[in-house]
N, C-alpha and C. Protein backbone atom coordinates (compact mmCIF):
# COMPACT_ATOMS: atom_id res chain seq x y z
N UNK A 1 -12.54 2.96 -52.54
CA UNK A 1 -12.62 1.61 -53.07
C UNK A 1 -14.09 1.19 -53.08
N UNK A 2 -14.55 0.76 -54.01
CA UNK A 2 -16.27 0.42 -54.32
C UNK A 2 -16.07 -0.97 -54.37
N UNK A 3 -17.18 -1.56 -53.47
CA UNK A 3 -17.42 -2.59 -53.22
C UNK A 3 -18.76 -3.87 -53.97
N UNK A 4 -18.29 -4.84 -54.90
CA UNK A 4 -19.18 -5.34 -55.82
C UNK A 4 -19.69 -6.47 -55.25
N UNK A 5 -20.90 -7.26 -54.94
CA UNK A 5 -21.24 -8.19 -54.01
C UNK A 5 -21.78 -9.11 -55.05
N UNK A 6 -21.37 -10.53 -55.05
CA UNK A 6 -22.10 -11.70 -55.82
C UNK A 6 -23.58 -11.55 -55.71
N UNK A 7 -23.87 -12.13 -56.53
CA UNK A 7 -25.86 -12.14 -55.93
C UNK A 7 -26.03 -13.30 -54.82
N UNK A 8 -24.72 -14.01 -54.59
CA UNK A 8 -25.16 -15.12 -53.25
C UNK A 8 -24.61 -14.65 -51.96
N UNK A 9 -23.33 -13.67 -52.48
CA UNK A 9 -22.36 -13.47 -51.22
C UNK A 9 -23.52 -12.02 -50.78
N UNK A 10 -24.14 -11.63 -51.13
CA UNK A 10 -25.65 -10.74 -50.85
C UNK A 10 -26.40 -11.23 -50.36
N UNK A 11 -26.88 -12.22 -51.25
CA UNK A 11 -28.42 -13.30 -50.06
C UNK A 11 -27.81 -13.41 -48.67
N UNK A 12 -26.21 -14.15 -48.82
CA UNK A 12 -26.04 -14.49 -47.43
C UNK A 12 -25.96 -13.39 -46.39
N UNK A 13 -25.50 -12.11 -46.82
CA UNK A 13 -25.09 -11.13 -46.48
C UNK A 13 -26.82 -10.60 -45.72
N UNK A 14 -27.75 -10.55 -46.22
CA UNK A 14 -28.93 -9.91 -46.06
C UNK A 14 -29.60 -11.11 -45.12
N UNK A 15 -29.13 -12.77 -45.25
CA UNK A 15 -29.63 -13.35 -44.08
C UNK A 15 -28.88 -13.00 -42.84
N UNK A 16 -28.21 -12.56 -41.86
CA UNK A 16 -27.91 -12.33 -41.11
C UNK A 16 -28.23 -11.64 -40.17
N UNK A 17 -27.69 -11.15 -38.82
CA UNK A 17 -28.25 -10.25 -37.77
C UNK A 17 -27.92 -9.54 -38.31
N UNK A 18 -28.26 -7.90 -37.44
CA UNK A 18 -27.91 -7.15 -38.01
C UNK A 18 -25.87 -6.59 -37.07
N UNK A 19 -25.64 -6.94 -35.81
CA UNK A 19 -24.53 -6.69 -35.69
C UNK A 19 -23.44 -7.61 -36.43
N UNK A 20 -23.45 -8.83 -36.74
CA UNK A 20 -22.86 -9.66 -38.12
C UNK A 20 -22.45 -8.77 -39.02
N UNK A 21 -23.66 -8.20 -39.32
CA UNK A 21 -23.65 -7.41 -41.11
C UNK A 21 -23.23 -6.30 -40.68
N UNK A 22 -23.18 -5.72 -39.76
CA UNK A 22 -22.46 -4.51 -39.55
C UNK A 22 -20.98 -4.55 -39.16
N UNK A 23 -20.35 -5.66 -38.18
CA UNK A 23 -19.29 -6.41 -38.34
C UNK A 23 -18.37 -6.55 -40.03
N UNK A 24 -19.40 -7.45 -40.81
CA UNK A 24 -18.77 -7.67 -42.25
C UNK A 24 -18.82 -6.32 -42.81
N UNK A 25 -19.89 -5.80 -43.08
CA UNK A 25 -19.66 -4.65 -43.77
C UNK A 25 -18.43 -3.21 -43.61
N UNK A 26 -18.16 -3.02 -42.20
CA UNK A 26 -17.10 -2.50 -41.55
C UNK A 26 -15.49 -3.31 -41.65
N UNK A 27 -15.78 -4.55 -41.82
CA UNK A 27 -14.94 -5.59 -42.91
C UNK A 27 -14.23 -4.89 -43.62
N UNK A 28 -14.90 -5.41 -44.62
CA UNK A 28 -14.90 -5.07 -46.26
C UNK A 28 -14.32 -3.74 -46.82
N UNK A 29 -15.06 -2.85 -45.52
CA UNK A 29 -14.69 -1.32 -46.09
C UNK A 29 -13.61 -0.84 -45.60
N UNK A 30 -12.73 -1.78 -44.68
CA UNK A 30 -11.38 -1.61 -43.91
C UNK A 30 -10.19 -2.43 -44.87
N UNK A 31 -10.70 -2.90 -45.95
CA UNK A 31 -9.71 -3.68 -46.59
C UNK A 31 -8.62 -2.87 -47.44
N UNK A 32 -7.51 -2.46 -47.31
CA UNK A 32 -6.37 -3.92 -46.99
C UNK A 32 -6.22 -4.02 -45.73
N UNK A 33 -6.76 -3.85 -44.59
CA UNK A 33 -6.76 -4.36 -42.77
C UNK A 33 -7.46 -5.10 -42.53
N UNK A 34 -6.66 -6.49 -42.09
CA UNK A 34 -7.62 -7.16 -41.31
C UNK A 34 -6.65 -8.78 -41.37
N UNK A 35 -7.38 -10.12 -41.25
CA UNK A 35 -6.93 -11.14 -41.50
C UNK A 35 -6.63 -11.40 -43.07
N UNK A 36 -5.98 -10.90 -43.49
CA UNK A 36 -6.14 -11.34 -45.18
C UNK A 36 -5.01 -12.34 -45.93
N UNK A 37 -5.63 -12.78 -46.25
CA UNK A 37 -4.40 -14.21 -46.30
C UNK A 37 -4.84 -14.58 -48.25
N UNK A 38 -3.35 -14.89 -49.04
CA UNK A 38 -4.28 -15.12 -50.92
C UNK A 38 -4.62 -17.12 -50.54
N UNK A 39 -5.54 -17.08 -51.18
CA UNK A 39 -5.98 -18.74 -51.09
C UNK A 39 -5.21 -19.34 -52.60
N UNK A 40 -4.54 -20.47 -52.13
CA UNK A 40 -3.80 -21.24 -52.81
C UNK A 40 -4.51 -21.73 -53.85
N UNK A 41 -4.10 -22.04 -55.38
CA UNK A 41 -4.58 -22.93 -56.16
C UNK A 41 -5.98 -22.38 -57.05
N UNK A 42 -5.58 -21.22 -56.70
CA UNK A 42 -6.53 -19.96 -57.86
C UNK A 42 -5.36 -19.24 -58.54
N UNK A 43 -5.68 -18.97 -59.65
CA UNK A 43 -4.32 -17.78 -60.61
C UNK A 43 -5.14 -16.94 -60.84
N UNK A 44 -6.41 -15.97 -60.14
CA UNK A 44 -6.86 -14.73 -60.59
C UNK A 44 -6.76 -13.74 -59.14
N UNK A 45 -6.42 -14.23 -57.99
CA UNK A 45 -5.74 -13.38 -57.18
C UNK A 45 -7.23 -13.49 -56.16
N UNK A 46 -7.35 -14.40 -55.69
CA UNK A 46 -8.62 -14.89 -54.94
C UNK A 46 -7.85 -14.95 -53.43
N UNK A 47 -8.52 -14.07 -52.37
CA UNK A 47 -7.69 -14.11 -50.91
C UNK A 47 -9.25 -14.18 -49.91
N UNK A 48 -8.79 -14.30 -48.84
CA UNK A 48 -9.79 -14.57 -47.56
C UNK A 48 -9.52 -13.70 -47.02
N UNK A 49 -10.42 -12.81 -46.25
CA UNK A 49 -10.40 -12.19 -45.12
C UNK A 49 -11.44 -12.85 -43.90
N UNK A 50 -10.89 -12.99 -42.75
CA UNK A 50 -11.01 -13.28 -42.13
C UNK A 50 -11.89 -12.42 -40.55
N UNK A 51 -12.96 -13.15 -40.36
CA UNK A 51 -14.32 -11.84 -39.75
C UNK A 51 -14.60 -13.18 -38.45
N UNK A 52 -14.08 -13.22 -37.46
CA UNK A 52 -14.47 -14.38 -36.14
C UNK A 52 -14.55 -15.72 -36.98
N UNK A 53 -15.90 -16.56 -37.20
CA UNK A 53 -15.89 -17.25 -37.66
C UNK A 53 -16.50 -17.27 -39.00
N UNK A 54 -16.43 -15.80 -39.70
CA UNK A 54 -16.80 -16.36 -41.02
C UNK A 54 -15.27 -16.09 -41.66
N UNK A 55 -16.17 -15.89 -43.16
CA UNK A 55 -14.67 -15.76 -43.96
C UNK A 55 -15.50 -15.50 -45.18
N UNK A 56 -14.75 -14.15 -46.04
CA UNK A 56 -15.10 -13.23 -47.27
C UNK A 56 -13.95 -13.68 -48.25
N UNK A 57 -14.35 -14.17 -49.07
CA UNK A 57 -13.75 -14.52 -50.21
C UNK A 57 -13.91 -13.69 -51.59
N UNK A 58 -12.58 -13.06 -51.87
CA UNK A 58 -12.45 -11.70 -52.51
C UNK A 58 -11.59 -11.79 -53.66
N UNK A 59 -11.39 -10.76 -54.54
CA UNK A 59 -10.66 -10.41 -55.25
C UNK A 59 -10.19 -8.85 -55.43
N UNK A 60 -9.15 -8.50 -55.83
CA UNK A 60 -9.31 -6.81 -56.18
C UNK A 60 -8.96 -6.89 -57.69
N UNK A 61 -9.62 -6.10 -58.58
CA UNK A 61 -9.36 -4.99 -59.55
C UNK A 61 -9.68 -3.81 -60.35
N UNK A 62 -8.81 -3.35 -61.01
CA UNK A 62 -8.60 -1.73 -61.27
C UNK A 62 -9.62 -1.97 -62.47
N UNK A 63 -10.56 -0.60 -62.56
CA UNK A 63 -11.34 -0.37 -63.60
C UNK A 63 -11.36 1.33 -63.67
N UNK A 64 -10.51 1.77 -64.84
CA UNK A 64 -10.53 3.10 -64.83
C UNK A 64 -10.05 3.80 -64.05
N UNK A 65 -8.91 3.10 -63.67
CA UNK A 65 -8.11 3.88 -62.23
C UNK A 65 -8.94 3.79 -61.19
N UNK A 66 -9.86 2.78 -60.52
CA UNK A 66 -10.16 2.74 -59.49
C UNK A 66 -10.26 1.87 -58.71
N UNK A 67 -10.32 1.36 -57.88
CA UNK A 67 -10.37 -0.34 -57.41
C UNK A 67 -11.64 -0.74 -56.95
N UNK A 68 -11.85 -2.01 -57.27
CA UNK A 68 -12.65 -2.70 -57.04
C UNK A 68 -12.79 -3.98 -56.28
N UNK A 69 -13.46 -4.40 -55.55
CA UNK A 69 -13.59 -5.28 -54.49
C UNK A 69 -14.52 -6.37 -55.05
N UNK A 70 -14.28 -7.41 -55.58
CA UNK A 70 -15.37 -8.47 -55.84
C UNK A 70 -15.44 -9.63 -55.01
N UNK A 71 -16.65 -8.82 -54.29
CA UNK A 71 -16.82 -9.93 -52.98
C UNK A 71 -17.39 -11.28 -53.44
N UNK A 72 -16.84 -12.26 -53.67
CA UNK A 72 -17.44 -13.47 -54.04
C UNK A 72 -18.18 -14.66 -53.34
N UNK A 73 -17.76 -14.66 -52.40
CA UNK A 73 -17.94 -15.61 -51.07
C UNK A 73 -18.36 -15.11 -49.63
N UNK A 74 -19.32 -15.31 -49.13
CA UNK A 74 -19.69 -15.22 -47.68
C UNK A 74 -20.13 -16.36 -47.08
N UNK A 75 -19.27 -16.86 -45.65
CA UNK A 75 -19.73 -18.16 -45.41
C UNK A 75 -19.02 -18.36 -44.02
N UNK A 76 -19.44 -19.26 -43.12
CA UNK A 76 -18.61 -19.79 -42.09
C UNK A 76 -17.55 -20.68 -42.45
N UNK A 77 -16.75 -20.09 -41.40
CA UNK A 77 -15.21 -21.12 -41.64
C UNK A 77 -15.42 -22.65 -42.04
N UNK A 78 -16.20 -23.47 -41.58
CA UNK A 78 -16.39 -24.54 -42.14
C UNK A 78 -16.94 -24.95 -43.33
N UNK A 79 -18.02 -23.91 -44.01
CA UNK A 79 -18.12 -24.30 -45.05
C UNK A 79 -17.70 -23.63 -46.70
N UNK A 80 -17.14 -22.59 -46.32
CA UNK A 80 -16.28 -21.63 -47.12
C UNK A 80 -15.92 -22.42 -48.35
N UNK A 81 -14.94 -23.18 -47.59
CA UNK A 81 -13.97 -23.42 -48.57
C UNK A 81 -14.22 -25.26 -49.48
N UNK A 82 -15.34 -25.46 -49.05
CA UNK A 82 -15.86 -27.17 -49.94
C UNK A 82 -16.30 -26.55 -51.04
């Protein structure tokens, strides 16, 4: 599964420590395991996974028989979702 990163859910991704980013990144690459829950009141299949107190805001789809991960969102639980 290949993993596609927003250009913001990256900035945020690259401000961080480095055990954070090794945390998320070990994330991401464990998905479908983990906290993953679909977020209400989107129709393109938008879900959260869930990392202590942040939260990765995702999508999956198929391109050429393969899947894809479009990481859209990186953020703490509080401000994720405004």
């Amino acid at each position: 599964m290949k993993a596609l990163y927003d250009k913001e859910a990256a900035k945020t991704i690259n401000r961080l420590d480095a055990p954070t980013k090794q945390r998320i990144r070990k994330a991401v690459n464990d998905i479908p395991e983990g906290d993953i829950k679909p977020l209400k009141g989107y129709t393109d299949g938008r879900k959260r996974l869930r990392i202590g107190k942040f939260r990765i805001i995702f999508r999956e789809a198929e391109k050429d028989s393969e899947k894809i991960l479009f990481i859209m969102e990186i953020g703490s639980r509080g401000d994720i979702y405004k």
